[in-house]
Protein backbone atom coordinates (compact mmCIF):
# COMPACT_ATOMS: atom_id res chain seq x y z
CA UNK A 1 0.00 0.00 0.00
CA UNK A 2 1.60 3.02 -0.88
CA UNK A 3 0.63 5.53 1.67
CA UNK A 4 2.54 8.42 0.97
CA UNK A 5 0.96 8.67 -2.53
CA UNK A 6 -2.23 9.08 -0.68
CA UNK A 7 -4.08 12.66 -0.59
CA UNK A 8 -5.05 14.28 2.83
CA UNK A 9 -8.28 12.83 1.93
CA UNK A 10 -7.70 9.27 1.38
CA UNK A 11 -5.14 9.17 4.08
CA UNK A 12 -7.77 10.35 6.73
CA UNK A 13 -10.59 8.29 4.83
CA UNK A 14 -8.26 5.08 5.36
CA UNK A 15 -7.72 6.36 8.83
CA UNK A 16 -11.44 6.24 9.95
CA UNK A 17 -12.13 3.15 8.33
CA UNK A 18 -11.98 -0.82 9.27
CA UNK A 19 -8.81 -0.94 7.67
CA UNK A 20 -5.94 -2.24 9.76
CA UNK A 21 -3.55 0.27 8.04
CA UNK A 22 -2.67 2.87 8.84
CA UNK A 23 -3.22 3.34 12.38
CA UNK A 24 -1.76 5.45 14.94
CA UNK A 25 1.68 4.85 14.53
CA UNK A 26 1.49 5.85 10.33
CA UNK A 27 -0.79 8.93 12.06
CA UNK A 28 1.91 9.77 14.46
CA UNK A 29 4.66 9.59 11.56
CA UNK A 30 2.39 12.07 9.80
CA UNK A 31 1.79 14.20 12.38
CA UNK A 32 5.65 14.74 13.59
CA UNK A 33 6.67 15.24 9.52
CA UNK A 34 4.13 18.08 9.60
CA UNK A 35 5.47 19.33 12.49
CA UNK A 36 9.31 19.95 11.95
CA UNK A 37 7.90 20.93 8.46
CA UNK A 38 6.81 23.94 9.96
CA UNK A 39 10.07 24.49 11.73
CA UNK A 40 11.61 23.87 9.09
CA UNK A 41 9.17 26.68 7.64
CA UNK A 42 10.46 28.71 10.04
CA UNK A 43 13.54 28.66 8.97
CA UNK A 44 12.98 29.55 5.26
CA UNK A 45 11.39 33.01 6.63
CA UNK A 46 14.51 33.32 8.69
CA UNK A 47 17.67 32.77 6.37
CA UNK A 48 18.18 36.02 3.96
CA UNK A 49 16.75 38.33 6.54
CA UNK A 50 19.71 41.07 7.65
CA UNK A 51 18.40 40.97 11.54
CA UNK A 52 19.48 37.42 11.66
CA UNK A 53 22.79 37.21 9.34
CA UNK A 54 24.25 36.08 12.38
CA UNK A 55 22.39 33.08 13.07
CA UNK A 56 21.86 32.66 9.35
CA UNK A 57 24.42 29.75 9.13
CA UNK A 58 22.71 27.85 12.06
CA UNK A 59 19.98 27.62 10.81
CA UNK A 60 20.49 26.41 7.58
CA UNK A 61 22.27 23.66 9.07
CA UNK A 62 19.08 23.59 11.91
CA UNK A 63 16.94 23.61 8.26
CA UNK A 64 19.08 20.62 6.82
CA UNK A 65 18.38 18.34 9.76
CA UNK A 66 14.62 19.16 9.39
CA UNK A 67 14.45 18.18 6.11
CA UNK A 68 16.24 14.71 6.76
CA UNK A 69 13.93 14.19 10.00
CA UNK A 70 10.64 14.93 7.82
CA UNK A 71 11.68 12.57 4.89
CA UNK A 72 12.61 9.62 7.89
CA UNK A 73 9.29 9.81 9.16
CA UNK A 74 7.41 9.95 6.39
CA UNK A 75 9.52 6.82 5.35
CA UNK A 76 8.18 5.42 8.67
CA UNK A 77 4.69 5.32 7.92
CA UNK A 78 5.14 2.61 4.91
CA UNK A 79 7.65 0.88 7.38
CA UNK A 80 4.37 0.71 10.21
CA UNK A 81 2.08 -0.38 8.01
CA UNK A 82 4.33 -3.13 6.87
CA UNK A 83 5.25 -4.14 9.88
CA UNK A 84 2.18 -4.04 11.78
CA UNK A 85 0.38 -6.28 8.66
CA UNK A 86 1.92 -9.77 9.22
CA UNK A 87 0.85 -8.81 13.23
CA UNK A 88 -2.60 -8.50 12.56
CA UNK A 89 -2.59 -11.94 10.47
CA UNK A 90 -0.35 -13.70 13.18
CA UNK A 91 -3.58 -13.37 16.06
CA UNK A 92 -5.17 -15.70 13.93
CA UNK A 93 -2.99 -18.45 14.04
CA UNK A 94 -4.75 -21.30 16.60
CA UNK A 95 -3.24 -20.76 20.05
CA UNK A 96 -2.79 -24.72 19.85
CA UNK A 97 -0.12 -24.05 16.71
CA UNK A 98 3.06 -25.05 18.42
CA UNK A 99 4.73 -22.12 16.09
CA UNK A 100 2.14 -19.27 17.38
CA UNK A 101 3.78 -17.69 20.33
CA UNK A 102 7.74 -18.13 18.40
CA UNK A 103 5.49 -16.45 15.02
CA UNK A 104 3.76 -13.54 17.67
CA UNK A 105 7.05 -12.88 19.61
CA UNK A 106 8.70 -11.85 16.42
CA UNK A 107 5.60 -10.26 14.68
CA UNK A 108 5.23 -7.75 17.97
CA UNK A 109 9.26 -7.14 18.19
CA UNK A 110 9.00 -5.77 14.22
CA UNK A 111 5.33 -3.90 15.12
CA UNK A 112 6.96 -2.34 18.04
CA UNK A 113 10.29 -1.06 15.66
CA UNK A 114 8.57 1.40 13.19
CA UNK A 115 6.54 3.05 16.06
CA UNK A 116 9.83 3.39 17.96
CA UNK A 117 12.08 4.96 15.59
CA UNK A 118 9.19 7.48 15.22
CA UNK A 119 9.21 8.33 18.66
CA UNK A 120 12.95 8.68 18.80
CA UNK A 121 12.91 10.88 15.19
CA UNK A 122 10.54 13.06 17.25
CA UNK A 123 12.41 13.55 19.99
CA UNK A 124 15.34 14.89 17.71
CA UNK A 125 12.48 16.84 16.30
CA UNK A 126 11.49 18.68 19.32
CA UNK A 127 15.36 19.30 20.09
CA UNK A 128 15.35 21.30 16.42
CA UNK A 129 12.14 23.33 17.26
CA UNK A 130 13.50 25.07 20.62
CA UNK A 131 16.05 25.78 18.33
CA UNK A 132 14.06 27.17 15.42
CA UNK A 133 11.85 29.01 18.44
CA UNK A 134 14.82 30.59 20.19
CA UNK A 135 16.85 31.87 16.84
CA UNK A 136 13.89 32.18 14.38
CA UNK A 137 12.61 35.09 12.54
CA UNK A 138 10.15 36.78 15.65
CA UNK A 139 7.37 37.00 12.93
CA UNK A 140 6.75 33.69 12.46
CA UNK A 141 7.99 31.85 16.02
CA UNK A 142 4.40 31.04 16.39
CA UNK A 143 4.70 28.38 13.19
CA UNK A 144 7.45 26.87 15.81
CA UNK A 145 5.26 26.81 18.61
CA UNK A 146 2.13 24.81 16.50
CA UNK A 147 4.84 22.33 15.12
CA UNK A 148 6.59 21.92 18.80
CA UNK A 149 3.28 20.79 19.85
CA UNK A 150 2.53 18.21 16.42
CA UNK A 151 6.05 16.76 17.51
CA UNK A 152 5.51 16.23 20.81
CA UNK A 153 1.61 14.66 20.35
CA UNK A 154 3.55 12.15 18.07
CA UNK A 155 6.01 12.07 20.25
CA UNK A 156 3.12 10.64 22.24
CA UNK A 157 1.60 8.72 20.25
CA UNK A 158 4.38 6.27 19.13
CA UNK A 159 5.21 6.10 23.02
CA UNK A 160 1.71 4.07 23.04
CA UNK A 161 2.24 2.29 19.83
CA UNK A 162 5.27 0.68 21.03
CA UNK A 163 3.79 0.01 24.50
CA UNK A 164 1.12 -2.07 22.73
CA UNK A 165 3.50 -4.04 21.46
CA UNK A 166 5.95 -4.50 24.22
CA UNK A 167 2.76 -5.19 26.50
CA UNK A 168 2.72 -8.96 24.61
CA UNK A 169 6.14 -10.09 24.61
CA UNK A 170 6.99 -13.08 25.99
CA UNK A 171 10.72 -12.15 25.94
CA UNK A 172 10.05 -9.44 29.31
CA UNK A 173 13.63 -8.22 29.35
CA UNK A 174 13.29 -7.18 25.61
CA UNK A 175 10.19 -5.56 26.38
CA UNK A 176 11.09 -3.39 29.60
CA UNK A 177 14.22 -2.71 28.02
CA UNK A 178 12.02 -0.78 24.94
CA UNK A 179 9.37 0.41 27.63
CA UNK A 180 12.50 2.23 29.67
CA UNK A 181 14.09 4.06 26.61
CA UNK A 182 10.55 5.21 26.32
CA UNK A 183 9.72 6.27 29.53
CA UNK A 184 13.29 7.94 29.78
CA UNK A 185 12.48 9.84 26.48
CA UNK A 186 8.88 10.90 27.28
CA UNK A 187 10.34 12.48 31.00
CA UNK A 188 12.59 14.33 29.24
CA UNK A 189 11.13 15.29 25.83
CA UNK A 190 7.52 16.49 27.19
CA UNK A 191 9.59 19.07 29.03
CA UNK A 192 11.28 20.53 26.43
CA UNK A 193 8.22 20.99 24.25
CA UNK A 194 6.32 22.08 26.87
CA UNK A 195 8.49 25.16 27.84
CA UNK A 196 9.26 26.01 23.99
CA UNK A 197 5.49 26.41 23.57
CA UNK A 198 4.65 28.07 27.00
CA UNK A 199 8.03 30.51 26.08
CA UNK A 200 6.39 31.67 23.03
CA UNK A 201 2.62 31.49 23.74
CA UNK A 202 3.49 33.93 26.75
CA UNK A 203 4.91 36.51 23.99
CA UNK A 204 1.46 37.05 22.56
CA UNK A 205 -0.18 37.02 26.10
């Protein structure tokens, strides 16, 4: 299924329907590209401007890293739905099939991959929007603020995606090692966002 050729439409049609993809971990992919695309945004209203020649270099390199981050998660939508496919096929396999739990173990350790490489691609995404926030044009630090918050609600919801996963492994020491990297990224991530949206929201206050 190729997602990304999808228009806003179809994408949110597919979204609300019975379909098993895409789901919230495709969504969340979606969500944190739109995101640093507005940072990224951000930047393209900064660079040229003579009030910030002197940050000009920073953040066309902050601008380069956005544009790698938005093409990896867009990427990761594909790689969810692919993943999370042979999953959704695997819980019908008769819980009497000697193979079943060998067949789940490795369907839920691929499910839970896509969903956590989006959460960690937003976490370097809300590290590049205090930046865009703190050396961006003033006239549009607002388009930071909105994407700040897109990052850090994907941020969110891969955090759950992979926990849905990890919730059904066998293999326990896999799984709490994937929920801890979570839970250490989440305590430190939701901070970040929280004050680069708070510092600029309080601007217009």
């Amino acid at each position: 299924m190729e997602l990304l050729e999808s228009s806003v439409s179809r994408f949110t049609e597919l979204l609300a329907s019975p379909a098993p993809v895409p789901g919230g971990g495709g969504a969340s992919a979606l969500v944190g590209a739109i995101g640093i695309a507005l940072g990224d945004m951000v930047g393209e209203l900064t660079v040229g401007k003579k009030k910030y020649a002197d940050v000009e270099e920073e953040i066309r390199a902050l601008m380069e890293k956005a544009q790698d981050l938005r093409v990896k998660l867009l990427a990761c939508i594909e790689k969810d739905a692919a993943a999370f496919e042979p999953l959704s096929k695997a819980y019908s396999i008769p819980k009497d099939d000697p193979k079943r739990d060998e067949v789940m173990e490795k369907c839920l350790r691929d499910a839970a991959a896509a969903p956590l490489e989006i959460f960690d691609l937003c976490c370097q995404t809300i590290e590049l929007q205090k930046e865009f926030a703190e050396k961006g044009s003033k006239l549009v630090i607002s388009d930071a603020a909105t994407g700040v918050v897109f990052c850090w609600s994907a941020m969110y919801g891969a955090a759950v995606n992979v926990k849905v996963n990890t919730k059904l492994m066998k293999d326990r020491a896999y799984a709490e090692k994937l929920n801890a990297h979570i839970d250490e990224g989440m305590e430190k991530y939701w901070k970040i966002a929280e004050k680069v949206y708070e510092d600029v929201y309080r601007r217009f206050c």
